[in-house]
C-alpha atoms as a PDB file:
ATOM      1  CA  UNK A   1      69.267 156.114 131.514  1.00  0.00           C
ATOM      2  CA  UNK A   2      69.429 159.093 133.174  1.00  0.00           C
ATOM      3  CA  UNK A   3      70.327 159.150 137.224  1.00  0.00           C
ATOM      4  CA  UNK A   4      67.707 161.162 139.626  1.00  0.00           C
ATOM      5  CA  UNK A   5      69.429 161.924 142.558  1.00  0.00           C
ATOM      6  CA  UNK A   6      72.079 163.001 144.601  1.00  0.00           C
ATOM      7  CA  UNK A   7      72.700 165.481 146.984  1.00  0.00           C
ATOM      8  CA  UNK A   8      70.094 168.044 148.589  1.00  0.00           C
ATOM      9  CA  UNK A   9      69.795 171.919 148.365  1.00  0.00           C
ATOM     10  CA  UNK A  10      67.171 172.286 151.254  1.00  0.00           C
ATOM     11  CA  UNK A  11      64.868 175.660 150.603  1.00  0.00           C
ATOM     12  CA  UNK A  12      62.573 175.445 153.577  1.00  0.00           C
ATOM     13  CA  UNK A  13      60.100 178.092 151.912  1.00  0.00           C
ATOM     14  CA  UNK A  14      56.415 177.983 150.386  1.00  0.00           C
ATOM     15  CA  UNK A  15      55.495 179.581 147.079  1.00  0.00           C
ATOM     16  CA  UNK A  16      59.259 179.949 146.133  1.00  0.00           C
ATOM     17  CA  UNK A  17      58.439 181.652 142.564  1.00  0.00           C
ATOM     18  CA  UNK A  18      59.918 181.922 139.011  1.00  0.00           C
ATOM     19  CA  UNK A  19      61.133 185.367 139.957  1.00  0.00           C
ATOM     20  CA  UNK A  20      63.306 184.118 142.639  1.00  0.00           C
ATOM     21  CA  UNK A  21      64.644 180.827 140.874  1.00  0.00           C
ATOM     22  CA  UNK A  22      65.836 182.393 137.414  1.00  0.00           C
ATOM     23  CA  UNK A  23      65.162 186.576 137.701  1.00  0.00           C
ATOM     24  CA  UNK A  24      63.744 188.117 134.557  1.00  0.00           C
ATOM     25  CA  UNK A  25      66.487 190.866 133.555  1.00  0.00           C
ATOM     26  CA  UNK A  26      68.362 187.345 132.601  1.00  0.00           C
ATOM     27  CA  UNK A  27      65.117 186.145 130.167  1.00  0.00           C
ATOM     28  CA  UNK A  28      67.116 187.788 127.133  1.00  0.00           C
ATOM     29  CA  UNK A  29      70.076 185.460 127.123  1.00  0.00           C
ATOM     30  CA  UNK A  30      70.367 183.274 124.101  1.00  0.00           C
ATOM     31  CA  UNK A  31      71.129 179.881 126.104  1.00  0.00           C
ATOM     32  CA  UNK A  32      70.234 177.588 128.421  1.00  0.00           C
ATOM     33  CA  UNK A  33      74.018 177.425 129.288  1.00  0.00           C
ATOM     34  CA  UNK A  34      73.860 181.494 129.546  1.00  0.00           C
ATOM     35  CA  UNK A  35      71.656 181.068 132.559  1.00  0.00           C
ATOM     36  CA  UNK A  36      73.719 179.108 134.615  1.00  0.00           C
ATOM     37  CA  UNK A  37      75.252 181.456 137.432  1.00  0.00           C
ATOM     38  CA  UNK A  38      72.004 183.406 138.181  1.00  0.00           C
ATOM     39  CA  UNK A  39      70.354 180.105 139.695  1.00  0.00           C
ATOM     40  CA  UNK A  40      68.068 181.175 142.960  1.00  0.00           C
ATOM     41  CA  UNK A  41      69.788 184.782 142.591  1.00  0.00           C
ATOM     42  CA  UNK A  42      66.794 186.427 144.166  1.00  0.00           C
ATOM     43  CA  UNK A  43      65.985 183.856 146.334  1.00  0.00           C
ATOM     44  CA  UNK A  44      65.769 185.556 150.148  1.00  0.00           C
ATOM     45  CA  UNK A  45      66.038 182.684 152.957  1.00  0.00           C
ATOM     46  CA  UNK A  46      67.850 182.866 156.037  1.00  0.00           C
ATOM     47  CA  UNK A  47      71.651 181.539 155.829  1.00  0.00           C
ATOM     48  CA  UNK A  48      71.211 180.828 152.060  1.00  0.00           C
ATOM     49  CA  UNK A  49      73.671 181.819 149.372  1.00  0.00           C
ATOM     50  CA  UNK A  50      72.884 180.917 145.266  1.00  0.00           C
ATOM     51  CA  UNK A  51      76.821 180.974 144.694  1.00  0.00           C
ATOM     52  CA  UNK A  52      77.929 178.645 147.521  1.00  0.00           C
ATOM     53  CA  UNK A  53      79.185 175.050 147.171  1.00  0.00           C
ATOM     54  CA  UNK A  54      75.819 173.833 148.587  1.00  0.00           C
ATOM     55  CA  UNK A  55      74.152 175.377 146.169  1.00  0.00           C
ATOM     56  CA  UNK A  56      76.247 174.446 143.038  1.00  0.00           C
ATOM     57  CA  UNK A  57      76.546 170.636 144.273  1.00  0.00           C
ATOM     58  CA  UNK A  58      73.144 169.897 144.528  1.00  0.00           C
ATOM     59  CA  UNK A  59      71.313 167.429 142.622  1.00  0.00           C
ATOM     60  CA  UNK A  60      67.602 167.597 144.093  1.00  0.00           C
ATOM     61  CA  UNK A  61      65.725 170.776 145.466  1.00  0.00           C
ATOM     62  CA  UNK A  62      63.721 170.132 149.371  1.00  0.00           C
ATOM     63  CA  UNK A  63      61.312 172.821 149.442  1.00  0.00           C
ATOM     64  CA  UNK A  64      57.405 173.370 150.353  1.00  0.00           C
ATOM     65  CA  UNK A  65      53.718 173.961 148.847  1.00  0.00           C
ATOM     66  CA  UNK A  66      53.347 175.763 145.788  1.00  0.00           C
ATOM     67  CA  UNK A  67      57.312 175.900 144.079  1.00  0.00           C
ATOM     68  CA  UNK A  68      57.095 177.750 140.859  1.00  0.00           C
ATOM     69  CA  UNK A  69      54.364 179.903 141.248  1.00  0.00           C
ATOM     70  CA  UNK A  70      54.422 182.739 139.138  1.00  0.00           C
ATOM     71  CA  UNK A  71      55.256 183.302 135.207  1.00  0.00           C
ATOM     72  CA  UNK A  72      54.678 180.324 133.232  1.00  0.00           C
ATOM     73  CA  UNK A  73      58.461 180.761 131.976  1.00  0.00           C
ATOM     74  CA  UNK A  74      60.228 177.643 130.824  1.00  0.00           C
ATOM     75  CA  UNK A  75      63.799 179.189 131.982  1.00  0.00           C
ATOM     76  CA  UNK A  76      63.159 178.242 135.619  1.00  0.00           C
ATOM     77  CA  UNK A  77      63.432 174.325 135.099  1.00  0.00           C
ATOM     78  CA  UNK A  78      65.845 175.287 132.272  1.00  0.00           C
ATOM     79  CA  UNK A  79      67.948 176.938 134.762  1.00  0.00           C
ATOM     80  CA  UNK A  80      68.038 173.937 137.242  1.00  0.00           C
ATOM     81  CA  UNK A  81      68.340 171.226 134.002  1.00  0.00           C
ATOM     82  CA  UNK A  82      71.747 173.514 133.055  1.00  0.00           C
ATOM     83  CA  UNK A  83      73.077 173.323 137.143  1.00  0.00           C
ATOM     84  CA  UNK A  84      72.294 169.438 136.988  1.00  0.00           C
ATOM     85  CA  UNK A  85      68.961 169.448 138.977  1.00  0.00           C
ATOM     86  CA  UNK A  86      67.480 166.592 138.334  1.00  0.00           C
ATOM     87  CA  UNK A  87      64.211 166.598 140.330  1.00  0.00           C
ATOM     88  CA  UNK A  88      62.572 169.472 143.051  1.00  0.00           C
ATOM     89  CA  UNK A  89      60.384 167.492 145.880  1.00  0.00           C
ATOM     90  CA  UNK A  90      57.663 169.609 147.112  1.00  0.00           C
ATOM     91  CA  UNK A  91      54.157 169.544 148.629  1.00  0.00           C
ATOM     92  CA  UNK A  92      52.808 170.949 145.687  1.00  0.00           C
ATOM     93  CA  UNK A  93      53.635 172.890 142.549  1.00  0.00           C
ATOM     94  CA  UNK A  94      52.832 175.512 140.072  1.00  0.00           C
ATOM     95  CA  UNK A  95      50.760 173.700 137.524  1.00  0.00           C
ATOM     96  CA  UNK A  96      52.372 175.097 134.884  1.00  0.00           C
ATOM     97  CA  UNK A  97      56.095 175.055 136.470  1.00  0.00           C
ATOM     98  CA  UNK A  98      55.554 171.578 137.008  1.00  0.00           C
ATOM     99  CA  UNK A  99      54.841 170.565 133.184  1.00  0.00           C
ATOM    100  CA  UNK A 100      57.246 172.166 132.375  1.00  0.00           C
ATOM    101  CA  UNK A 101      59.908 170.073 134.356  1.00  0.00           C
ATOM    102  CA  UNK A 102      58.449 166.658 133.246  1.00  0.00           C
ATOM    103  CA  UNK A 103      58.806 168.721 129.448  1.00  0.00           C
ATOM    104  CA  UNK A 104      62.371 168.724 130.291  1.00  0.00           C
ATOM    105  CA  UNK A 105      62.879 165.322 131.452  1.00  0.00           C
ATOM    106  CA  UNK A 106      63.362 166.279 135.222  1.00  0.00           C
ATOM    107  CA  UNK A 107      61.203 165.028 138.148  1.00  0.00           C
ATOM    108  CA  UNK A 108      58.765 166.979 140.277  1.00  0.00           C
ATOM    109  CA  UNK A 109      57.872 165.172 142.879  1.00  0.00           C
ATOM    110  CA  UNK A 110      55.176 166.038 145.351  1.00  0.00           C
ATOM    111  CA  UNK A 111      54.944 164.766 149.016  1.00  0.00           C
ATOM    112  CA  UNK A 112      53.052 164.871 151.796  1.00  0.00           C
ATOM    113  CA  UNK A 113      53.585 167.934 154.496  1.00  0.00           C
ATOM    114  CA  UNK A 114      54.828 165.163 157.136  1.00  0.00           C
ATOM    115  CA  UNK A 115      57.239 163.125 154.570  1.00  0.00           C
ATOM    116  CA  UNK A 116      59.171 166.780 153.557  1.00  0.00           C
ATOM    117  CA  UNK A 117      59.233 167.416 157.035  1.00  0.00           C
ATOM    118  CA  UNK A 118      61.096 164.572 158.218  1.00  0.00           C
ATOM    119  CA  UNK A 119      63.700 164.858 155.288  1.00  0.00           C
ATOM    120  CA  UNK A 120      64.082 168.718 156.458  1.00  0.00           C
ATOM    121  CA  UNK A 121      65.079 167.390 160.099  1.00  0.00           C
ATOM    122  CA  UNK A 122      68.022 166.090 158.023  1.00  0.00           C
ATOM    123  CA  UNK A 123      68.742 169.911 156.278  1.00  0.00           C
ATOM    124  CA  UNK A 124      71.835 169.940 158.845  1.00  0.00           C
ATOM    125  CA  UNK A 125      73.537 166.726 157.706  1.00  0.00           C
ATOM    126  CA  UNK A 126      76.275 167.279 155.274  1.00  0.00           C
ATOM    127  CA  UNK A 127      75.826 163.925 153.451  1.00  0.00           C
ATOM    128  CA  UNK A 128      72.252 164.435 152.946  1.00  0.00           C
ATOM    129  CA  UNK A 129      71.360 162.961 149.464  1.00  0.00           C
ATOM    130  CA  UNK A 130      68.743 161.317 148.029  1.00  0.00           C
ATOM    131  CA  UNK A 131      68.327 158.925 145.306  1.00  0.00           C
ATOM    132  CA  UNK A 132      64.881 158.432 143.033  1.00  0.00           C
ATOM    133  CA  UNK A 133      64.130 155.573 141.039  1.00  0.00           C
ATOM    134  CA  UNK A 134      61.492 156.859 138.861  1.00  0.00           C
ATOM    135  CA  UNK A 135      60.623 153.523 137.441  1.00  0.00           C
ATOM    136  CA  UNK A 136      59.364 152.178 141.220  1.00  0.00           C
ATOM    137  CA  UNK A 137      58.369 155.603 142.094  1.00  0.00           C
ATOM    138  CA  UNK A 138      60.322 155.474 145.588  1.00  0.00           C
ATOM    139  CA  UNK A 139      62.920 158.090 146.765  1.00  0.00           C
ATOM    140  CA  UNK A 140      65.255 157.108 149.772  1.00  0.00           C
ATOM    141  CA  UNK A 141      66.746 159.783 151.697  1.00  0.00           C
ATOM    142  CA  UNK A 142      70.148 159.145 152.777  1.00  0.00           C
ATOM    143  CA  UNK A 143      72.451 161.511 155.770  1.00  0.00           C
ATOM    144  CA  UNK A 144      73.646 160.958 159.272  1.00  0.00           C
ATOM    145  CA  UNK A 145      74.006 157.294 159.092  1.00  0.00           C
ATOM    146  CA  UNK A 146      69.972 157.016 158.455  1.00  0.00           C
ATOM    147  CA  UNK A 147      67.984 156.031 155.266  1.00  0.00           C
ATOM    148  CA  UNK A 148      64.845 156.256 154.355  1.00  0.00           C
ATOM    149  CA  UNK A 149      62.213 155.356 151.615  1.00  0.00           C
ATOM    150  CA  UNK A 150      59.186 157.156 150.403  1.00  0.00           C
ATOM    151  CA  UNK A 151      56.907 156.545 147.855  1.00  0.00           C
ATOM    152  CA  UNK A 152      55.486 159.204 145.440  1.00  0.00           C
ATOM    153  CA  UNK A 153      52.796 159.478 142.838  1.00  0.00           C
ATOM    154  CA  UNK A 154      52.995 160.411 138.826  1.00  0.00           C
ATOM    155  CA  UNK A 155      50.686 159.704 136.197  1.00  0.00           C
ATOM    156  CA  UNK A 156      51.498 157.200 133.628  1.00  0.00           C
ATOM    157  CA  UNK A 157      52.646 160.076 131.182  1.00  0.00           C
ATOM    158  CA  UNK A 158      54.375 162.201 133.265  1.00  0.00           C
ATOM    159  CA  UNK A 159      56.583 159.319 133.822  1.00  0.00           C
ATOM    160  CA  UNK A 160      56.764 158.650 130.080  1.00  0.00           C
ATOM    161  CA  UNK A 161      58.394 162.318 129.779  1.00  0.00           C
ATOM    162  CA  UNK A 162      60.638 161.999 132.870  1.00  0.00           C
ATOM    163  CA  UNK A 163      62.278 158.561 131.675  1.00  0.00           C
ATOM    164  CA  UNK A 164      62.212 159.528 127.977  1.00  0.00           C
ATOM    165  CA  UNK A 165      64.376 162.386 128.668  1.00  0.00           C
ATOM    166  CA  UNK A 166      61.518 165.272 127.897  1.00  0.00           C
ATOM    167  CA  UNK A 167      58.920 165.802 125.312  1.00  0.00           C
ATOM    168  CA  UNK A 168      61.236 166.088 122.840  1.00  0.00           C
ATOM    169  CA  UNK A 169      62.536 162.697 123.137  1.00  0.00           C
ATOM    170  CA  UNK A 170      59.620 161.131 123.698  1.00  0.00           C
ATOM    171  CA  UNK A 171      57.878 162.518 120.606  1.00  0.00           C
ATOM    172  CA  UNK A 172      61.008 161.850 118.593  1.00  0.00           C
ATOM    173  CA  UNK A 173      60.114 157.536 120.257  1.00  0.00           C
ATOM    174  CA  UNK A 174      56.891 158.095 119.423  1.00  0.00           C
ATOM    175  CA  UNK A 175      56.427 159.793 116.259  1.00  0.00           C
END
């Protein structure tokens, strides 16, 4: 099965959109694997940089209400799925962004304003990671010589897609 985890690209920012996590002159390239160094190009937050090691080592996306607004574009989860992003924790999502991550077997997890903000008082910590067990529907944030565990919501089908590996997958069990 697959692992959900690991460590944390922290993008302290509401209503980060489609634009900013894959940008559209790249929407003509033939692969998944073709987008791949334009992650969070556009993206414009203080002190951030798409092409540093924080960036490129990071397992889970920390950000706030409403990630993914914008096009309904499948290449911004396909763009994390090809840098190894496994799941994006926000307070909310895009409706459609969000479908689209469970259609790729990735999590997107929502949490409450108070829970993100005590895992962004650990955005300094250079050992911040964080590890989700789907099946329980708990994530534990790990950094600093602290840990702790939060539980999350998803529907019984969303999970389905998540631990099948995407729609694909799961059709191909289920069909």
């Amino acid at each position: 099965m697959k692992t959900f985890g690991g460590p944390v690209l922290f993008l302290d920012r509401s209503d980060i959109n489609t634009d900013e996590i894959i940008p559209a002159k790249y929407l003509t390239e033939i692969t998944k694997e073709d987008l791949k160094p334009y992650i969070l190009e556009d993206l414009k937050l203080s002190g951030f940089d798409p092409k540093d090691d924080k960036t490129k080592n990071a397992r889970v996306i920390l950000s706030r209400a409403n990630f993914g607004c914008g096009s309904s574009r499948e290449h911004a989860p396909w763009v994390f799925e090809v840098n190894g992003i496994t799941a994006v924790i926000a307070e909310s999502f895009a409706r459609i962004f969000r479908q689209n991550m469970f259609n790729c077997g990735m999590a997107a997890i929502e949490l409450p304003k108070a829970d993100l903000d005590l895992i962004f008082s650990h955005s300094g910590q250079s050992d911040a990671a964080i590890s989700i067990n789907i099946e329980a529907q708990t994530l534990t944030m790990s950094g600093g010589g602290n840990q702790k565990t939060f539980p999350f919501e998803l529907s019984p089908f969303d999970k389905a897609l998540i631990l099948a590996g995407g729609w694909v997958d799961y059709a191909d069990q289920k069909y």
